[in-house]
PDB file of N, CA and C in Angstrom:
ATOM      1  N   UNK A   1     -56.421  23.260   5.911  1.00  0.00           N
ATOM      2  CA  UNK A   1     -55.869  24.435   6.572  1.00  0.00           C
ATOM      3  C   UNK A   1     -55.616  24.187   8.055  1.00  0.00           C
ATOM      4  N   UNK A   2     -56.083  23.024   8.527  1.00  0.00           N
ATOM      5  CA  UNK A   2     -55.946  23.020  10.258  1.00  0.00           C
ATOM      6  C   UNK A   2     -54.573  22.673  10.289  1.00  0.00           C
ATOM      7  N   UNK A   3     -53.920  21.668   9.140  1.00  0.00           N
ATOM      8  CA  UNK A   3     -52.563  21.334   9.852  1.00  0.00           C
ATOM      9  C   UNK A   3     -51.724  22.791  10.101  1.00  0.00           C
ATOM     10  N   UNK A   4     -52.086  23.613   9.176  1.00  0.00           N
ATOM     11  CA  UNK A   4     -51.675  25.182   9.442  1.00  0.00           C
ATOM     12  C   UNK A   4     -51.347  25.220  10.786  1.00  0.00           C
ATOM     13  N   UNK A   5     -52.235  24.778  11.538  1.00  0.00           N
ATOM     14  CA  UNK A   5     -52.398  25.434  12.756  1.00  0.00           C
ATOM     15  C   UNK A   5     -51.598  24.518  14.056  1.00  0.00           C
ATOM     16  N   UNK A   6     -51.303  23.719  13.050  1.00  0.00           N
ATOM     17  CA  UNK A   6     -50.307  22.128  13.408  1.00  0.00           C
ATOM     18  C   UNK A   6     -48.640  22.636  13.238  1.00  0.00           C
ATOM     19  N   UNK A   7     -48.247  22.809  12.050  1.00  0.00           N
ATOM     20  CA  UNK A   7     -47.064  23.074  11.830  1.00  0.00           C
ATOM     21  C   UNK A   7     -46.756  24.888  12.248  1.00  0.00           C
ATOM     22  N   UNK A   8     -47.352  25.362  11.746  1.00  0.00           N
ATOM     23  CA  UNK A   8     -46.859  26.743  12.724  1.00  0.00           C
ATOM     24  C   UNK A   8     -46.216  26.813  14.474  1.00  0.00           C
ATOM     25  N   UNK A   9     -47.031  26.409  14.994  1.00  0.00           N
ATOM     26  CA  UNK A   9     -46.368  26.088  16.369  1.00  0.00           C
ATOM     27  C   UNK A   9     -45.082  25.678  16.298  1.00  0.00           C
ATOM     28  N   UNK A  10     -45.196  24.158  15.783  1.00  0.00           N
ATOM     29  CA  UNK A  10     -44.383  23.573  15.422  1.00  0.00           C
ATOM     30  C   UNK A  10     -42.820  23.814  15.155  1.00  0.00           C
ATOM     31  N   UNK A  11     -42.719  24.521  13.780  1.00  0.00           N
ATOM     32  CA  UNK A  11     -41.279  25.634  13.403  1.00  0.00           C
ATOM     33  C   UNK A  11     -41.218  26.267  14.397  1.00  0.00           C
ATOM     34  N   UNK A  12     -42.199  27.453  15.091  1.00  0.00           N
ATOM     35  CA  UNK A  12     -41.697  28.183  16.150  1.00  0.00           C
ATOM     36  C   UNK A  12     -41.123  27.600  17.221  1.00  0.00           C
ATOM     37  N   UNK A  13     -41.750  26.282  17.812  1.00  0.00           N
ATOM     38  CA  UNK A  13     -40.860  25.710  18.646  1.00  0.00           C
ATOM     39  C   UNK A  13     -39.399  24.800  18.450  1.00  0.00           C
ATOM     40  N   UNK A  14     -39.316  24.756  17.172  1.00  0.00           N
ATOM     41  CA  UNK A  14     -38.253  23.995  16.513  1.00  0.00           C
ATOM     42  C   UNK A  14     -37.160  24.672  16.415  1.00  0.00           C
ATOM     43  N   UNK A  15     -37.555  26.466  16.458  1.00  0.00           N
ATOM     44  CA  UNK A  15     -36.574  27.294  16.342  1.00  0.00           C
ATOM     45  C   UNK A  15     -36.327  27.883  17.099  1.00  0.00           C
ATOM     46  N   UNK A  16     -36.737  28.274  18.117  1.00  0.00           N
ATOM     47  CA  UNK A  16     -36.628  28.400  19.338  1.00  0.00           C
ATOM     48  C   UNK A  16     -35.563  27.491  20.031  1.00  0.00           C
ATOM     49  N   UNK A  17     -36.008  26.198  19.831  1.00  0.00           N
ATOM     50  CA  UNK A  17     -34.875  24.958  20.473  1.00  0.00           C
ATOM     51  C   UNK A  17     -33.400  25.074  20.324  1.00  0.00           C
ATOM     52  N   UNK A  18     -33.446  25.413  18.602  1.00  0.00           N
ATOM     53  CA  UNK A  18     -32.297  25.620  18.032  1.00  0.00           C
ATOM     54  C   UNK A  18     -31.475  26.992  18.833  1.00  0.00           C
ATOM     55  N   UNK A  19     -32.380  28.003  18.465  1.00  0.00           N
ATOM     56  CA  UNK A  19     -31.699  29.398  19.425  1.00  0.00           C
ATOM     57  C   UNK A  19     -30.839  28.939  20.646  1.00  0.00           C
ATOM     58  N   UNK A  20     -32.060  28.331  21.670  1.00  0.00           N
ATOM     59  CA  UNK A  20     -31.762  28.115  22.668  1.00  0.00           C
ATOM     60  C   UNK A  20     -30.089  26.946  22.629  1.00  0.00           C
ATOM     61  N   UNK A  21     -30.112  25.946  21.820  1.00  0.00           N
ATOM     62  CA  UNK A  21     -28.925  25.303  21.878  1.00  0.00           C
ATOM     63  C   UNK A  21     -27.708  26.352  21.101  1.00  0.00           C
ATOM     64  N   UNK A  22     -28.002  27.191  20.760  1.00  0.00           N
ATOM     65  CA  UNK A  22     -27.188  27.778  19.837  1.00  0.00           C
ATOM     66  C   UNK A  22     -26.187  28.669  20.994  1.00  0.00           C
ATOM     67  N   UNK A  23     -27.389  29.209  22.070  1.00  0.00           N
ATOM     68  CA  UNK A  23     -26.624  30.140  22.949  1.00  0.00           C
ATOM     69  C   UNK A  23     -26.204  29.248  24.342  1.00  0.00           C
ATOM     70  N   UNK A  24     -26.781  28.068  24.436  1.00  0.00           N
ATOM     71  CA  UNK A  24     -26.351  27.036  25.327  1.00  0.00           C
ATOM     72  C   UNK A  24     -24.741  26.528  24.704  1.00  0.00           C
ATOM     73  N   UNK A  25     -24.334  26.607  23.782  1.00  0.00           N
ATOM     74  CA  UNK A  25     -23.006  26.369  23.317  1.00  0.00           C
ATOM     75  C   UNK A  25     -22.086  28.008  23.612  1.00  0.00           C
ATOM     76  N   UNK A  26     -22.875  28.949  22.997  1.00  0.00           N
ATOM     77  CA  UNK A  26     -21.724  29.866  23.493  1.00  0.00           C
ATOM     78  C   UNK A  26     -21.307  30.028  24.531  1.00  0.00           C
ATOM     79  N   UNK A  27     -22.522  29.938  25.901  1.00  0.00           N
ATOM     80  CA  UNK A  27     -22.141  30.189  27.033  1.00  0.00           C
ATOM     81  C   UNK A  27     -21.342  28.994  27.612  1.00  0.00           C
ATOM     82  N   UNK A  28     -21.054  27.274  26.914  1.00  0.00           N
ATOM     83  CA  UNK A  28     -20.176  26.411  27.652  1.00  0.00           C
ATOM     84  C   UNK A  28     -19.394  26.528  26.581  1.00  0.00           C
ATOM     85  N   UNK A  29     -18.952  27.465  26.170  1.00  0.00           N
ATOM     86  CA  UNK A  29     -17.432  27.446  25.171  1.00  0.00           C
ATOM     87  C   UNK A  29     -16.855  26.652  24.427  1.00  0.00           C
ATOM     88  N   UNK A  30     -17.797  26.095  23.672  1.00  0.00           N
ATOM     89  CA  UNK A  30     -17.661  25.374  22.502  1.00  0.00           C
ATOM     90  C   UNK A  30     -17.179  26.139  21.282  1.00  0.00           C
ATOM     91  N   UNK A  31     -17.288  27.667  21.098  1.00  0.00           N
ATOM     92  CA  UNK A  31     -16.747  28.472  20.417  1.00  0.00           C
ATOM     93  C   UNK A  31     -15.778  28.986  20.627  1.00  0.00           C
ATOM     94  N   UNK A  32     -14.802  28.505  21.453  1.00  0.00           N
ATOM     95  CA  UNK A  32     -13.699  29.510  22.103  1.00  0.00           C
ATOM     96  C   UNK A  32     -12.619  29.189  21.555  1.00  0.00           C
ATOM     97  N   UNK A  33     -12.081  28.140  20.824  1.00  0.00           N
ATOM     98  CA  UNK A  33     -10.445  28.201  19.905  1.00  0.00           C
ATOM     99  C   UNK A  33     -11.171  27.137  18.985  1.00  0.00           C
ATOM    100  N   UNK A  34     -11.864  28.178  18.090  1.00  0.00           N
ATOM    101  CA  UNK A  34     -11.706  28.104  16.701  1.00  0.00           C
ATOM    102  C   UNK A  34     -10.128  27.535  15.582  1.00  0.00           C
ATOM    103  N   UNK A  35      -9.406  27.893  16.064  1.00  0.00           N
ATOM    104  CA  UNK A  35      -8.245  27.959  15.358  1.00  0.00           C
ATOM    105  C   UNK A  35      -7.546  26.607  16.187  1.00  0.00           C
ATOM    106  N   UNK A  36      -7.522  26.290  16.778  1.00  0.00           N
ATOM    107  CA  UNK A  36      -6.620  25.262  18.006  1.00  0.00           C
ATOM    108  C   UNK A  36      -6.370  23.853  17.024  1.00  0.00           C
ATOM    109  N   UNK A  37      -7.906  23.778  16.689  1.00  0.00           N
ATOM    110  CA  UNK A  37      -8.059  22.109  16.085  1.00  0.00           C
ATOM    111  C   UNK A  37      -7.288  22.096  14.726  1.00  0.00           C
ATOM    112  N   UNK A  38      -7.368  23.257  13.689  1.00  0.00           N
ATOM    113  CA  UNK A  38      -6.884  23.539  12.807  1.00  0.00           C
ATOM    114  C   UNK A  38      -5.272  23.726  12.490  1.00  0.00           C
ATOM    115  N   UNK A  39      -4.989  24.253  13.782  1.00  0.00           N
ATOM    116  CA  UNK A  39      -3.415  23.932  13.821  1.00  0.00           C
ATOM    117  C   UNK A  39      -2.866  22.988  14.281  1.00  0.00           C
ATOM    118  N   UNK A  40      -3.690  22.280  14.977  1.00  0.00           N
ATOM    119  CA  UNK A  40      -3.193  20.944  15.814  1.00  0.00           C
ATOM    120  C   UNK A  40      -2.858  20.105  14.804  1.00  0.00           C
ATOM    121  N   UNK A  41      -4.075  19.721  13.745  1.00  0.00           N
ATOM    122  CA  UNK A  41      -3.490  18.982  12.845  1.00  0.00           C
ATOM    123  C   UNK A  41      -2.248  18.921  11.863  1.00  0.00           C
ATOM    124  N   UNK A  42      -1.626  20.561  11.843  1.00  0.00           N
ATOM    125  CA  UNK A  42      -0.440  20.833  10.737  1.00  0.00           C
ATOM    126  C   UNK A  42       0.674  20.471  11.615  1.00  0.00           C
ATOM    127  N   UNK A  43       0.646  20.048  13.150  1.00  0.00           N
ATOM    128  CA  UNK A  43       2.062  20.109  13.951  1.00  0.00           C
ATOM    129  C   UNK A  43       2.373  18.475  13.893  1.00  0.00           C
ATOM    130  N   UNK A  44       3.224  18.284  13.414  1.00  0.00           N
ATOM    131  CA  UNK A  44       4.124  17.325  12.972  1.00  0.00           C
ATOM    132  C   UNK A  44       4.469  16.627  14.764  1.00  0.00           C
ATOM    133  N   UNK A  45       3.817  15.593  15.126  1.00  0.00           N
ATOM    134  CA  UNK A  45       4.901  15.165  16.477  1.00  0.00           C
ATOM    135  C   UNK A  45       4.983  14.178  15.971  1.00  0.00           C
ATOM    136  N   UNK A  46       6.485  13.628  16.586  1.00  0.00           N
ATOM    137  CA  UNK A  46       7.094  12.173  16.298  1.00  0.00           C
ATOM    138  C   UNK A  46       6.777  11.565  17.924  1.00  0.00           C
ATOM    139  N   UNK A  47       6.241  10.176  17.670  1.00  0.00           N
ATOM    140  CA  UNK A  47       6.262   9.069  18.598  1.00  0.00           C
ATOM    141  C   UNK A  47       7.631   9.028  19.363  1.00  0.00           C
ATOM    142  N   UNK A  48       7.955   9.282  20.707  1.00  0.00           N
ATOM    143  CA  UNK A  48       9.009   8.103  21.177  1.00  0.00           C
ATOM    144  C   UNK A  48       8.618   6.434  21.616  1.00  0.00           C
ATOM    145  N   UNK A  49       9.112   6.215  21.032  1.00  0.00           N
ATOM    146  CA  UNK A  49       8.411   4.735  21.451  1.00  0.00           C
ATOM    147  C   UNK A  49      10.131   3.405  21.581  1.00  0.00           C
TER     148      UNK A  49
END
């Protein structure tokens, strides 16, 4: 039962981390054009070369 007292902390700080990177991305706008990458790939450009 002690590791109990091992891994509990543990997850809480594991998830916490996660939170914290979760809202460290929204606030540097890593979520902001969703859609951009998705259309980028359907636009057809030709090389001048």
């Amino acid at each position: 039962m002690s590791i109990l007292g091992f891994l509990i902390p543990l997850a809480l700080l594991m998830g916490l981390a996660g939170l914290g990177a979760f809202f460290w991305a929204m606030r540097s706008g890593q979520f902001e054009d969703l859609d951009g990458a998705a259309n980028r790939i359907l636009i057809d450009e030709e090389d001048d070369k």
